[in-house]
Protein backbone atom coordinates (compact mmCIF):
# COMPACT_ATOMS: atom_id res chain seq x y z
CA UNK A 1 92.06 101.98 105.66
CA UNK A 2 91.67 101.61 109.26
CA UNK A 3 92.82 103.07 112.22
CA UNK A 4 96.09 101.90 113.62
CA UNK A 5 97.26 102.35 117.16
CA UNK A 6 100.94 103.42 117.81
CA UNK A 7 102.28 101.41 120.30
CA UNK A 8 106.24 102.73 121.08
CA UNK A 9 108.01 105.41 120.51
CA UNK A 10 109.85 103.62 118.02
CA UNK A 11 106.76 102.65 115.44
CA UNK A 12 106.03 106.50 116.07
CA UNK A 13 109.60 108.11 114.68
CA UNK A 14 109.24 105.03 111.67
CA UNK A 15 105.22 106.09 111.30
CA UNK A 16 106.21 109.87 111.11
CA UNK A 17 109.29 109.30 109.18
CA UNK A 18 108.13 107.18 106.57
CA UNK A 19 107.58 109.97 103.83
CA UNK A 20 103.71 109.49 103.93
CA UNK A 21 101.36 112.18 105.34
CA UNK A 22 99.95 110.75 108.86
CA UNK A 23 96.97 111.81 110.69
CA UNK A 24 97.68 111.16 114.45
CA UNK A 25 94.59 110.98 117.49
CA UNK A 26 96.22 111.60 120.62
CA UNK A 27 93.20 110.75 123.23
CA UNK A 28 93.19 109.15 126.34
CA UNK A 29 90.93 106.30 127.39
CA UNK A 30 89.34 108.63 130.49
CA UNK A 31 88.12 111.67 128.18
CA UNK A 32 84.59 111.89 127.09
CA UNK A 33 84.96 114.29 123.92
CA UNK A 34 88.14 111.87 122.65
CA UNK A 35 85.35 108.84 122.48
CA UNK A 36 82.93 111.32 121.21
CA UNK A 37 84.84 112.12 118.68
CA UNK A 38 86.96 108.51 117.62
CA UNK A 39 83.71 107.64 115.09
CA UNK A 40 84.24 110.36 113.36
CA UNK A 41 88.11 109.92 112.87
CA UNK A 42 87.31 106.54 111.95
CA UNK A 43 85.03 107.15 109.50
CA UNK A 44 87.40 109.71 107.82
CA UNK A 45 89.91 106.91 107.50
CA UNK A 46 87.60 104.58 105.95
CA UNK A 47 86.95 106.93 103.06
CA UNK A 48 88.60 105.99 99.74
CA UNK A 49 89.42 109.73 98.83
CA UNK A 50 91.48 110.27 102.13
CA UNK A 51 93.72 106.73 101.13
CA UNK A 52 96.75 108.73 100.62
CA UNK A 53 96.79 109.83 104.48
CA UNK A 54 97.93 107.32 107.34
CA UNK A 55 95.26 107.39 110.49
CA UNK A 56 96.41 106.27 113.64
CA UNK A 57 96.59 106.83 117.42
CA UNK A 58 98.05 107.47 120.44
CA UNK A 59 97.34 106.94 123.60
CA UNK A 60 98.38 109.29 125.48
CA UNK A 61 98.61 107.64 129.20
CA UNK A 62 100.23 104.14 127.53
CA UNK A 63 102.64 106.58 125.52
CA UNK A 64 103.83 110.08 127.73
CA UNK A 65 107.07 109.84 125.69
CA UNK A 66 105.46 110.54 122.18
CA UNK A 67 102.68 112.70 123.81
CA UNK A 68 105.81 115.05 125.35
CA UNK A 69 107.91 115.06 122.23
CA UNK A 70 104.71 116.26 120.48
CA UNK A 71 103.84 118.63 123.03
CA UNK A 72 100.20 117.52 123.81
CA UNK A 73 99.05 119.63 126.39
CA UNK A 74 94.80 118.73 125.70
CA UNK A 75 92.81 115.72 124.48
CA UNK A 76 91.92 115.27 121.86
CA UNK A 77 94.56 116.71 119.39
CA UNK A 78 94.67 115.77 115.93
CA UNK A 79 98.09 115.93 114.34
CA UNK A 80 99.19 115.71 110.56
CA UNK A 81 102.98 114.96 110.06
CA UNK A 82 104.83 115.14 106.60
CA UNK A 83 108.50 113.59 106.41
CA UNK A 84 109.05 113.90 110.16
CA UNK A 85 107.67 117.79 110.92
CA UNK A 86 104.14 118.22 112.17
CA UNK A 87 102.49 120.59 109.53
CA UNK A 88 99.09 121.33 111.25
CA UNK A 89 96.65 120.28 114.05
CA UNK A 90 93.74 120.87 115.81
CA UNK A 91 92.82 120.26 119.66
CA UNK A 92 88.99 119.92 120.78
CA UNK A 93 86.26 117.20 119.50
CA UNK A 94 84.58 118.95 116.42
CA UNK A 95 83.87 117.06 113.68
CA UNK A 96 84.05 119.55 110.69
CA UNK A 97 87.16 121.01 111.74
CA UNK A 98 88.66 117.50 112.35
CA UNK A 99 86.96 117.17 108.20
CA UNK A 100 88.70 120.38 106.69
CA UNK A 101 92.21 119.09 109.16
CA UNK A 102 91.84 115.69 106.69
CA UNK A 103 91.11 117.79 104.03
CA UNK A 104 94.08 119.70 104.01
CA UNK A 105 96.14 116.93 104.66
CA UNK A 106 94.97 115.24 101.45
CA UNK A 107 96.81 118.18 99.55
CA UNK A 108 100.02 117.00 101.09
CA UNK A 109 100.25 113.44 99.55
């Protein structure tokens, strides 16, 4: 599975709503540890034991709206969502955290 960007508010509450368990990027296109760290997401999504989780992202300049009603507040912030509620996240570019976050997530399908 690839990597899906979010691109209204709308797509977001159906993404998030949709009683799968969703892994959400919120970057921004100016911040150097968000493209640092966008391989590794991708790669994540691309494994066949993670198929269970939804990967997508947000930008957070094209999208304040979802970025405030999520609270960002640093890029980039990795956010899991189950049936609506966000269940766990983690903000900063390091790969095996951003692992055991996908990890953990995989328990919730």
């Amino acid at each position: 599975m690839s990597v899906k960007a979010i691109a209204s508010y709308a797509e977001f509450q159906e993404i998030i709503n949709s009683g799968k368990v969703v892994a959400i990027d919120f970057w921004a296109t100016w911040c150097g540890p968000c493209r640092a760290i966008s391989p590794v997401f991708e790669k994540l999504a691309e494994k066949p034991e993670h198929g269970g989780v939804g990967f997508y992202k947000v930008d957070v300049d094209s999208q304040p709206d979802i970025a405030q009603e999520v609270g960002i507040r640093a890029m980039p912030t990795f956010v899991i969502f189950k049936d609506g509620n966000k269940v766990n996240e983690l903000v900063g570019a390091s790969p095996p955290q951003l692992e055991q976050l996908v990890l953990a997530a995989n328990s919730l399908v």
